[in-house]
C-alpha atoms as a PDB file:
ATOM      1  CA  UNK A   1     -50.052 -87.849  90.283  1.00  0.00           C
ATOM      2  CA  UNK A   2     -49.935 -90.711  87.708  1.00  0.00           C
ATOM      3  CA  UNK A   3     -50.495 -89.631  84.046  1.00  0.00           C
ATOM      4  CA  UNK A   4     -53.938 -90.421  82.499  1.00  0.00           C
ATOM      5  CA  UNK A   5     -54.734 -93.631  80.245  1.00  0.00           C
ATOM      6  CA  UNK A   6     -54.595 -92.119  77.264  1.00  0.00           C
ATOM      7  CA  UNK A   7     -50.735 -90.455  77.712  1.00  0.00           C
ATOM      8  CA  UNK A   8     -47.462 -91.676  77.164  1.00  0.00           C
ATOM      9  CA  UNK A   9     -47.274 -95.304  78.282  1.00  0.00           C
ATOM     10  CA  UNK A  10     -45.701 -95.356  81.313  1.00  0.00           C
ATOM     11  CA  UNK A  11     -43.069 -98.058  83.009  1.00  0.00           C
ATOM     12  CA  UNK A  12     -44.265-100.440  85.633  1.00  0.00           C
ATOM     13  CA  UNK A  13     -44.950 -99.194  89.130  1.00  0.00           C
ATOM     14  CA  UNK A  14     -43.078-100.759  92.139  1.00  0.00           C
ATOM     15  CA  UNK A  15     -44.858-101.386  95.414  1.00  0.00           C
ATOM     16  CA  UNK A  16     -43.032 -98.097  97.066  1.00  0.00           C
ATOM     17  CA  UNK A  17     -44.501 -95.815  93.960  1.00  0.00           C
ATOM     18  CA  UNK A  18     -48.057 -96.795  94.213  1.00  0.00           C
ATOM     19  CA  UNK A  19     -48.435 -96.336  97.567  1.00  0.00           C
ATOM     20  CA  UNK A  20     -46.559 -93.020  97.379  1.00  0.00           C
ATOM     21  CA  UNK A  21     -49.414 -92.440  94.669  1.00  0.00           C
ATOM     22  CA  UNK A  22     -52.480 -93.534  96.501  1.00  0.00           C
ATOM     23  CA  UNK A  23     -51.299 -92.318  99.690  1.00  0.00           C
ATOM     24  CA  UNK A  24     -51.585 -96.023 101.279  1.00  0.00           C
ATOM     25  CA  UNK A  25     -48.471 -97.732 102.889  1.00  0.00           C
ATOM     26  CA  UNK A  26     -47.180-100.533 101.186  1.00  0.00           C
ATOM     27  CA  UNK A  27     -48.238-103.131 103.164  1.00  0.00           C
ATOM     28  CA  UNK A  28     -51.752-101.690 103.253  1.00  0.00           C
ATOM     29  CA  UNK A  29     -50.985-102.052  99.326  1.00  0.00           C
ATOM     30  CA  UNK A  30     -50.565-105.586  99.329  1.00  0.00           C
ATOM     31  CA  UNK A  31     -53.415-105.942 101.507  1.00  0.00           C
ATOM     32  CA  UNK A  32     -55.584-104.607  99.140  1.00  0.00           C
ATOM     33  CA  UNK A  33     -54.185-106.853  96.532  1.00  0.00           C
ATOM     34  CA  UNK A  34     -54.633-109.208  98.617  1.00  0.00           C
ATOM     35  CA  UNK A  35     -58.233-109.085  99.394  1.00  0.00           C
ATOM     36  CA  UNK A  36     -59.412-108.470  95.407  1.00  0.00           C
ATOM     37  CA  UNK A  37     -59.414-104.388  95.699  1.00  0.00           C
ATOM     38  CA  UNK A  38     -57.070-103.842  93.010  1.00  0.00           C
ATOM     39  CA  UNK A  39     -56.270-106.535  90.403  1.00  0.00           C
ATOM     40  CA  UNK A  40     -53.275-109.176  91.097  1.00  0.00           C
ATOM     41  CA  UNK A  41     -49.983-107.666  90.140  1.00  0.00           C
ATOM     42  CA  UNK A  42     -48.200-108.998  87.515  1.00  0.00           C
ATOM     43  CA  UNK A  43     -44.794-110.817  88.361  1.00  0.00           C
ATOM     44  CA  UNK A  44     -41.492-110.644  86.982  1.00  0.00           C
ATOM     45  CA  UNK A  45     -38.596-113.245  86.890  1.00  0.00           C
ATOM     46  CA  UNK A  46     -37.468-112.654  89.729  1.00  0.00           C
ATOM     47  CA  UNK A  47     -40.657-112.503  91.706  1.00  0.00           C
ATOM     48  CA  UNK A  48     -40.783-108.607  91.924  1.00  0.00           C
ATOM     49  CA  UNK A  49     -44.837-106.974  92.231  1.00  0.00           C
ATOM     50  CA  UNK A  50     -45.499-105.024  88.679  1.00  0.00           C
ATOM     51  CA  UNK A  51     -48.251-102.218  88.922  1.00  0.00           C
ATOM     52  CA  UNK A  52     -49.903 -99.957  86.194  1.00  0.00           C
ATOM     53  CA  UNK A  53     -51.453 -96.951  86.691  1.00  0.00           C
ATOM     54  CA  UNK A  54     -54.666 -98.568  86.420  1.00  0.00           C
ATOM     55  CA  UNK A  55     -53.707 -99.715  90.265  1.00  0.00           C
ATOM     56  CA  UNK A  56     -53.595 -96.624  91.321  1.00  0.00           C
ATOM     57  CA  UNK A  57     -56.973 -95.257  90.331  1.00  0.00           C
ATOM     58  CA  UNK A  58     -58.197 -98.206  91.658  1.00  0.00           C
ATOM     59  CA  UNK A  59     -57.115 -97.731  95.165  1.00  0.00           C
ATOM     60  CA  UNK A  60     -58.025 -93.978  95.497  1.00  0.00           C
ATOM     61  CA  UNK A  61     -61.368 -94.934  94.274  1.00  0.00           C
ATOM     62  CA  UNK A  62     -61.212 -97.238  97.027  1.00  0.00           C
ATOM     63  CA  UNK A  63     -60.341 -94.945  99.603  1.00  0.00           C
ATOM     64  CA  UNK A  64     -63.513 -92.519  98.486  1.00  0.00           C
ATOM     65  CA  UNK A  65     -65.929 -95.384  98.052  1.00  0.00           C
ATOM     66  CA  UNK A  66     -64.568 -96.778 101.640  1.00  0.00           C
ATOM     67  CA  UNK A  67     -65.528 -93.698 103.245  1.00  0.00           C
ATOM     68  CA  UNK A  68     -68.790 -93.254 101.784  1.00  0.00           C
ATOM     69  CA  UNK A  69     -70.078 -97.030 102.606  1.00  0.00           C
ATOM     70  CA  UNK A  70     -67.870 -98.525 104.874  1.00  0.00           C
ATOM     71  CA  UNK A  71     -64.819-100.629 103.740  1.00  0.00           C
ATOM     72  CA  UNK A  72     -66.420-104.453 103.396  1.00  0.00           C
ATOM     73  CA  UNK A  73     -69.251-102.521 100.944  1.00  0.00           C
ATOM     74  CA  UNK A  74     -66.690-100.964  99.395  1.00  0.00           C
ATOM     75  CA  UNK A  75     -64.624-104.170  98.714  1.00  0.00           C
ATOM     76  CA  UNK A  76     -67.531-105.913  96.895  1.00  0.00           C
ATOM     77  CA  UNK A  77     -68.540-102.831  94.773  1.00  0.00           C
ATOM     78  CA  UNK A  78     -65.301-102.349  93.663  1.00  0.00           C
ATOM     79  CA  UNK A  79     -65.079-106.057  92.596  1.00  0.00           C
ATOM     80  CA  UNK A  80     -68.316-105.756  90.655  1.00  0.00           C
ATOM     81  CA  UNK A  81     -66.790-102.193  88.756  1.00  0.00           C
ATOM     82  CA  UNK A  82     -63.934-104.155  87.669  1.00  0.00           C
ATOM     83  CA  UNK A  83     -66.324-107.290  86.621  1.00  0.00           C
ATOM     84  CA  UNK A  84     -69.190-106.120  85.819  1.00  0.00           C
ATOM     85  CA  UNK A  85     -70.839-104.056  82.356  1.00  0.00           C
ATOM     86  CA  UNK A  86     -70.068-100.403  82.136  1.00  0.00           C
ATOM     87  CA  UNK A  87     -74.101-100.477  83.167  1.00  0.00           C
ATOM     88  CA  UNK A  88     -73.922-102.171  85.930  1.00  0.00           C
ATOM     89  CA  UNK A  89     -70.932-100.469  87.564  1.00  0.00           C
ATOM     90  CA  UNK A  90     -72.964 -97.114  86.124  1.00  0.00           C
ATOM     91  CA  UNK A  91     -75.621 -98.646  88.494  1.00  0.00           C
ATOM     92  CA  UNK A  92     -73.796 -99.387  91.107  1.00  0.00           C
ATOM     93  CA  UNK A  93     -72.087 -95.958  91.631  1.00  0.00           C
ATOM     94  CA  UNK A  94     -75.359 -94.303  91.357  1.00  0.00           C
ATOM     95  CA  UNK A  95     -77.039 -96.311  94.374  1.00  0.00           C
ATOM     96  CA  UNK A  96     -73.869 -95.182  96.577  1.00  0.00           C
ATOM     97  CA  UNK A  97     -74.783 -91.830  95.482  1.00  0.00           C
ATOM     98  CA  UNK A  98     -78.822 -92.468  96.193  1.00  0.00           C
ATOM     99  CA  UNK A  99     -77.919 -94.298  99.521  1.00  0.00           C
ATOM    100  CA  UNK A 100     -76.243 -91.244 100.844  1.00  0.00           C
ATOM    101  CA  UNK A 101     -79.017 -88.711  99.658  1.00  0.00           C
ATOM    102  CA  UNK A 102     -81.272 -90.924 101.760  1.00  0.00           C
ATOM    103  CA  UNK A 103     -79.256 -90.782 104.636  1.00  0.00           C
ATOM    104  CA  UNK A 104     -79.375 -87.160 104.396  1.00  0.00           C
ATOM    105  CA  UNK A 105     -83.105 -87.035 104.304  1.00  0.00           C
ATOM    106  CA  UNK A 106     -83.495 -89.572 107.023  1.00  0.00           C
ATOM    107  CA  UNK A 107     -80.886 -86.918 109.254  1.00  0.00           C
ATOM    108  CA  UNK A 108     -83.174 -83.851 107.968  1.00  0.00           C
ATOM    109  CA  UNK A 109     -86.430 -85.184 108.825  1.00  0.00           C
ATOM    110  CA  UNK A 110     -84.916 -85.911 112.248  1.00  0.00           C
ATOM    111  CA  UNK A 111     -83.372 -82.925 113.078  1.00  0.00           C
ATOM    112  CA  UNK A 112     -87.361 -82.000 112.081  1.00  0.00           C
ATOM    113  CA  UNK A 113     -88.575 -84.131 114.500  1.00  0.00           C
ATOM    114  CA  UNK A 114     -86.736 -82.559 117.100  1.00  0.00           C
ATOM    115  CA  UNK A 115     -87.732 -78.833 115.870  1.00  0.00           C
ATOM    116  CA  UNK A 116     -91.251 -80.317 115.917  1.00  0.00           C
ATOM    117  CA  UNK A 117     -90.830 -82.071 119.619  1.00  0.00           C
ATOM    118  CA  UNK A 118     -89.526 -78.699 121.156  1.00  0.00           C
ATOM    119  CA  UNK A 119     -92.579 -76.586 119.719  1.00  0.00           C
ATOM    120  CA  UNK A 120     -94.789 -79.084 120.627  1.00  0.00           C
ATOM    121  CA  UNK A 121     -95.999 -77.011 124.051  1.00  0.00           C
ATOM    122  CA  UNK A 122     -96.833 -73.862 121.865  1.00  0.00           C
ATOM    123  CA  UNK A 123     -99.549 -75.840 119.803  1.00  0.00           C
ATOM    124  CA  UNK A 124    -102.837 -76.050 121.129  1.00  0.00           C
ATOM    125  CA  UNK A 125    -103.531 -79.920 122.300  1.00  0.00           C
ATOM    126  CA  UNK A 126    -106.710 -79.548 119.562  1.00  0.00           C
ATOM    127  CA  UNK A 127    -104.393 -78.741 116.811  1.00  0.00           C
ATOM    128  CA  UNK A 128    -102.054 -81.975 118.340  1.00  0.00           C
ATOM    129  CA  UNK A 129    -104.757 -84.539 118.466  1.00  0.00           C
ATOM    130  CA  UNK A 130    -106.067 -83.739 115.406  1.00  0.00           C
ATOM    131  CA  UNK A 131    -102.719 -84.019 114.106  1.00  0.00           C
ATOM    132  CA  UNK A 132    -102.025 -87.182 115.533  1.00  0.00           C
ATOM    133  CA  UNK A 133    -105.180 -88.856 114.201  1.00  0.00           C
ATOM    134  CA  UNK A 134    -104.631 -87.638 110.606  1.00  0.00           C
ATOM    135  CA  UNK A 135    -101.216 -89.094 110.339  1.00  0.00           C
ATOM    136  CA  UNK A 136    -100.839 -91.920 112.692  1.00  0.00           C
ATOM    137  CA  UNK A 137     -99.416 -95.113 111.150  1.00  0.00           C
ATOM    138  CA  UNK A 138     -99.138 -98.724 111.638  1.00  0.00           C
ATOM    139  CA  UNK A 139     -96.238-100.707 112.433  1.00  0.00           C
ATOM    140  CA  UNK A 140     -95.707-101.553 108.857  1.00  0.00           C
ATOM    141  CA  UNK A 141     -96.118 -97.908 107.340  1.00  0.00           C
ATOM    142  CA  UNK A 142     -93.725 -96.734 110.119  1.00  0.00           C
ATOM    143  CA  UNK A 143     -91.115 -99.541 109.052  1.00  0.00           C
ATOM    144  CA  UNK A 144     -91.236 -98.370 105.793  1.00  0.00           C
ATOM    145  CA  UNK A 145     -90.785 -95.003 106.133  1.00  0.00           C
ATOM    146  CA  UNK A 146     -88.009 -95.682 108.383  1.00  0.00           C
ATOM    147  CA  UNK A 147     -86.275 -97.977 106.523  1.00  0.00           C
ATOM    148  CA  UNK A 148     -86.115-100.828 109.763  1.00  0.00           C
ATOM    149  CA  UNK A 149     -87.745-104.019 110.438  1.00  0.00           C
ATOM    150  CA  UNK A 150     -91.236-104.131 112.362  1.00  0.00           C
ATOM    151  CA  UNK A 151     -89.028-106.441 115.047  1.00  0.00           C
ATOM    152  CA  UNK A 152     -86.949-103.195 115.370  1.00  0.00           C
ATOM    153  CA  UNK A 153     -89.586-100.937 116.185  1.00  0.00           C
ATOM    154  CA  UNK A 154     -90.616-103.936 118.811  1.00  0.00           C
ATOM    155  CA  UNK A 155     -87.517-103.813 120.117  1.00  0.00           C
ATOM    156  CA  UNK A 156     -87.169 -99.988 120.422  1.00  0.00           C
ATOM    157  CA  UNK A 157     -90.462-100.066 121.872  1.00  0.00           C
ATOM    158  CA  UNK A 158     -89.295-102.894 124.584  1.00  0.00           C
ATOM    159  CA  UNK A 159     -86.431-101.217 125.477  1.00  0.00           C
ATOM    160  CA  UNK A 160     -88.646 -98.190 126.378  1.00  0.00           C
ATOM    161  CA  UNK A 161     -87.724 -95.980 123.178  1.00  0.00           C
ATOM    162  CA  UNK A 162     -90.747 -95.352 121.153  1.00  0.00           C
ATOM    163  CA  UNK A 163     -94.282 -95.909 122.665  1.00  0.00           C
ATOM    164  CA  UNK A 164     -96.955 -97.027 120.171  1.00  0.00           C
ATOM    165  CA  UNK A 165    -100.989 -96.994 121.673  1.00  0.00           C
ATOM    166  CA  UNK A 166    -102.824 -99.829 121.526  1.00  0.00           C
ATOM    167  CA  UNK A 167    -105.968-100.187 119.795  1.00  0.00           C
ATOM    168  CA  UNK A 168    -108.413-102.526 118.000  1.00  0.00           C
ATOM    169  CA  UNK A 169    -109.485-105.978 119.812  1.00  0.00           C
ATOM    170  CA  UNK A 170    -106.211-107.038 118.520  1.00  0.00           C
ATOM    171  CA  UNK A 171    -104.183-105.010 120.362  1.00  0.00           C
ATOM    172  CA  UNK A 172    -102.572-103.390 116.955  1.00  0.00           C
ATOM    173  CA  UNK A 173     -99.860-100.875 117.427  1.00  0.00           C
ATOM    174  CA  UNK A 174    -100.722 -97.261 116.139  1.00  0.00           C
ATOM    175  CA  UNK A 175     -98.050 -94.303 116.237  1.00  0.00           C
ATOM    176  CA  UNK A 176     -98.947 -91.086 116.551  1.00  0.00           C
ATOM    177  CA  UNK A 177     -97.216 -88.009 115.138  1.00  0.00           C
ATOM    178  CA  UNK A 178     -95.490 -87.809 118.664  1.00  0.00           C
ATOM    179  CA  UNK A 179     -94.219 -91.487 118.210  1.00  0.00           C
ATOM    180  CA  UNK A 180     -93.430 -91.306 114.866  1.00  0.00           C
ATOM    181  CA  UNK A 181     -91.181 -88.030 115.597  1.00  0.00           C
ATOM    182  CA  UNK A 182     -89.426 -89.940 118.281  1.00  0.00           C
ATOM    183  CA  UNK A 183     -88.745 -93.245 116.219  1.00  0.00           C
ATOM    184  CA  UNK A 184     -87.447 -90.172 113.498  1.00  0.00           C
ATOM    185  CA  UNK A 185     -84.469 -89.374 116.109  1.00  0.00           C
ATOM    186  CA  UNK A 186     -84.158 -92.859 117.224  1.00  0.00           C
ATOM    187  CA  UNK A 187     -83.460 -93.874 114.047  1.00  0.00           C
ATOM    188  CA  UNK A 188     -80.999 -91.613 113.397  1.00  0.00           C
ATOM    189  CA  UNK A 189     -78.947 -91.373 116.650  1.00  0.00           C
ATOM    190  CA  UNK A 190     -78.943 -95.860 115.849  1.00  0.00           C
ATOM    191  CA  UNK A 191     -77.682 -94.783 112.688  1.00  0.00           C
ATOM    192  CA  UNK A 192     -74.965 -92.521 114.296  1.00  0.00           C
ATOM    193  CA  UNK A 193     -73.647 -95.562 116.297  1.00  0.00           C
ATOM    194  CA  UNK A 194     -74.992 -94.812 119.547  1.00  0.00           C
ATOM    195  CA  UNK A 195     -76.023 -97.649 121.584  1.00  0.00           C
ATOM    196  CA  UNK A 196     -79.514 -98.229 123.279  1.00  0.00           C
ATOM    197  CA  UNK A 197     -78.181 -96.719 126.938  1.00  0.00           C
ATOM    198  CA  UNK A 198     -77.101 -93.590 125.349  1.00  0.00           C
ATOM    199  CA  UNK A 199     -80.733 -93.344 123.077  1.00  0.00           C
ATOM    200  CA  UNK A 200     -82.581 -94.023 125.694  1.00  0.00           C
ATOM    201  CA  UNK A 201     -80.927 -91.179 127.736  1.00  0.00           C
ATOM    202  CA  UNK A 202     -81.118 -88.587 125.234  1.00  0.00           C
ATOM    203  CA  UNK A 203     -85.098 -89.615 123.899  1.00  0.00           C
ATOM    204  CA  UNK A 204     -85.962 -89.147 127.841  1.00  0.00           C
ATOM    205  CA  UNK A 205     -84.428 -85.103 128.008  1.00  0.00           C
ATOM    206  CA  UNK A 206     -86.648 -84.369 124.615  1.00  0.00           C
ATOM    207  CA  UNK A 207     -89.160 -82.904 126.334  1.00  0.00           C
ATOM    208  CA  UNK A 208     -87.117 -80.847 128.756  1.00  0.00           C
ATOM    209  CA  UNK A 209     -86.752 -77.491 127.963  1.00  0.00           C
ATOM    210  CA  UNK A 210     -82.406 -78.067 128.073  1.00  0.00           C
ATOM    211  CA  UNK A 211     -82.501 -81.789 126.931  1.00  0.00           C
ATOM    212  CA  UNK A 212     -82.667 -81.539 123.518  1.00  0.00           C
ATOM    213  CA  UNK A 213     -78.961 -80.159 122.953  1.00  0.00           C
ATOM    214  CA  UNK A 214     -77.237 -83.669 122.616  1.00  0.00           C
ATOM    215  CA  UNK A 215     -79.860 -84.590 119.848  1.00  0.00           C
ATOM    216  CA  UNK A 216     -79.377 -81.364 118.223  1.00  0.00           C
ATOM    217  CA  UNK A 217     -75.592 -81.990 118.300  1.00  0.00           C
ATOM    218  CA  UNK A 218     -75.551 -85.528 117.268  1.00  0.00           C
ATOM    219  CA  UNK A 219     -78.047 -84.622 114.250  1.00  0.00           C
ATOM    220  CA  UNK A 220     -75.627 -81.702 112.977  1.00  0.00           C
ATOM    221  CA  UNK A 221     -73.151 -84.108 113.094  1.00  0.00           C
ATOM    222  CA  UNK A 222     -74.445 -86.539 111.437  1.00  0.00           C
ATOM    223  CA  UNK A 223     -75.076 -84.264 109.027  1.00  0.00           C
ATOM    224  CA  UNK A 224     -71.657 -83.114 108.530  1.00  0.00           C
ATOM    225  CA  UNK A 225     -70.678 -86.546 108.474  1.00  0.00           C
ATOM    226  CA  UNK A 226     -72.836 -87.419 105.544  1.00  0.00           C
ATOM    227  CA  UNK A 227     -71.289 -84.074 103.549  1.00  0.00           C
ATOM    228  CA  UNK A 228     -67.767 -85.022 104.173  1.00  0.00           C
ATOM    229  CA  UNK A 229     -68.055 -88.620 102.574  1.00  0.00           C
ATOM    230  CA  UNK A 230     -70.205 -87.297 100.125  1.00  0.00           C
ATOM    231  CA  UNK A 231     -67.680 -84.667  98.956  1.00  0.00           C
ATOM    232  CA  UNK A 232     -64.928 -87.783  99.436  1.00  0.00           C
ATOM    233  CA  UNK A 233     -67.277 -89.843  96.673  1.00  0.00           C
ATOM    234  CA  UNK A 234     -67.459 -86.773  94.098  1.00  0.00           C
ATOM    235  CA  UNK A 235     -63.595 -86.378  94.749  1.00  0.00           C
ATOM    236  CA  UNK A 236     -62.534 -89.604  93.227  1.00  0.00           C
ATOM    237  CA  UNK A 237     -65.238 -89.685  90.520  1.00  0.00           C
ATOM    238  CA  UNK A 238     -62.445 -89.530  88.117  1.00  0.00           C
ATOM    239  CA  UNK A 239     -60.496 -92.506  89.444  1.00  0.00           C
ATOM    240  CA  UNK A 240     -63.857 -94.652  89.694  1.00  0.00           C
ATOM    241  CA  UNK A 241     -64.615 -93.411  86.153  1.00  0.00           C
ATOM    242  CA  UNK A 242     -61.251 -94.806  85.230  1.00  0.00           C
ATOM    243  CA  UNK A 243     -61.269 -98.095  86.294  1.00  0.00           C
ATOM    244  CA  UNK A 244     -65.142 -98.558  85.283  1.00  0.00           C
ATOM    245  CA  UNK A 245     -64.316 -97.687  81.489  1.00  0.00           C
ATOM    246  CA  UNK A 246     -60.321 -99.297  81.190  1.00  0.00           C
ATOM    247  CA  UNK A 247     -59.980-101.512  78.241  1.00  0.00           C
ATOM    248  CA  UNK A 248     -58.846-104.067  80.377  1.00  0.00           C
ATOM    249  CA  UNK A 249     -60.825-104.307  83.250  1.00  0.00           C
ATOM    250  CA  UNK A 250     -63.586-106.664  82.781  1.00  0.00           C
ATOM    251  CA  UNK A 251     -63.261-109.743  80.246  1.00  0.00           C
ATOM    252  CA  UNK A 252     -67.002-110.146  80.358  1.00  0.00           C
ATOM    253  CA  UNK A 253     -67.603-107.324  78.911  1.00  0.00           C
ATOM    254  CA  UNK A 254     -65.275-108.060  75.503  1.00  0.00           C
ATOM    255  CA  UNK A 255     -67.248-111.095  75.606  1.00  0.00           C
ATOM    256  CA  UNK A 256     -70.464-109.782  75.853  1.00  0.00           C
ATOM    257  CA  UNK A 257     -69.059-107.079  72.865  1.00  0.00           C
ATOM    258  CA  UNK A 258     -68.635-109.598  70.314  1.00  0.00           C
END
């Protein structure tokens, strides 16, 4: 473990020490350095890499912001902690955190979709049509509440996925509670990775009385999925605080100080 800021001033890290202390290799290292993760390394005479500490923090928070958005996401965000205002990376660490809560509730409210779709036969079809006609919703309210395009729901809808009526002169789509369940676990098993064959298989066994096992296994894994990176972002929330509030890490803000 490297020794906080505010300790005795350590020496300058080889290459082989910080990626004993971040846990990467050291090409992976110089990767990194490579691609703007971690600032450029300072050189000696004879051509040797220099690290700080600072380094360090900066590629575990790396590793925790990777997991929790993806590596390319994490890449930029990084770049903008280093850059940016002690607001701004504030900001920007807070949407990761909001982006995964809302990935969360988009799992839950699938996995109550599916709850929903397997007690549909025990509810009287008065209770479901008057359902469906209280909360039915356009294209564009669905979209939204989904958090896709309208052409996605098109799409889903040409590929047989989620079935919208048709009403009005103008042929307007309207989704039921039904369809809006459905485009729920849609949604999330497109989320999950799985591609249109494999939807389409699992949205057709809903309504069987032993279909709905895959969904209810992809959804608890998603789930799980979403805890484990979240847990993975609260574990280096030290390292990110680090490199958001070093003295050296973003000559705009000095500037913007004066």
């Amino acid at each position: 473990m490297s020794e906080p800021e505010s300790g005795p001033r350590r020496a300058p890290l080889r290459t082989a020490e910080v990626a004993r202390e971040s846990g990467y290799s050291v090409q992976q290292v110089r990767d990194l350095e490579r691609l703007g993760v971690i600032p450029p390394a300072a050189r000696s005479s004879n051509g040797y890499r220099s690290y700080a500490p600072l380094h360090v923090h900066a590629l575990r928070a790396y590793r925790g912001l990777a997991g929790a958005v993806g590596p390319v996401v994490a890449r930029q965000l990084l770049a903008e902690l280093r850059t940016g205002t002690i607001t701004e990376a504030a900001s920007a660490i807070n949407e990761v955190h909001v982006r995964l809560a809302q990935e969360r509730e988009e799992a839950l409210l699938a996995r109550q979709a599916l709850r929903a779709i397997q007690a549909e036969a025990d509810t009287p079809e008065f209770e479901q049509d008057a359902e469906r006609d209280s909360d039915a919703m356009t294209i564009t309210e669905l979209s939204r509440a989904l958090g896709v395009r309208p052409s996605t729901l098109r799409f889903w809808e040409q590929e047989g996925l989620v079935t919208p009526e048709r009403v009005t002169s103008l042929q307007a789509r309207r989704y039921d509670v039904s369809a809006i369940r459905t485009a729920r676990i849609v949604a999330a098993l497109r989320n999950t990775g799985y591609g249109i064959p494999a939807v389409r298989e699992i949205v057709g066994s809903l309504h069987r009385l032993d279909g709905a096992e895959e969904a209810q296994r992809v959804l608890a894994a998603r789930l799980d999925q979403i805890a484990q990176r979240t847990v993975g972002l609260l574990r280096v929330g030290t390292d990110l605080a680090t490199v958001v509030t070093h003295p050296q890490r973003s000559p705009r803000t000095h500037r913007q100080a004066r």
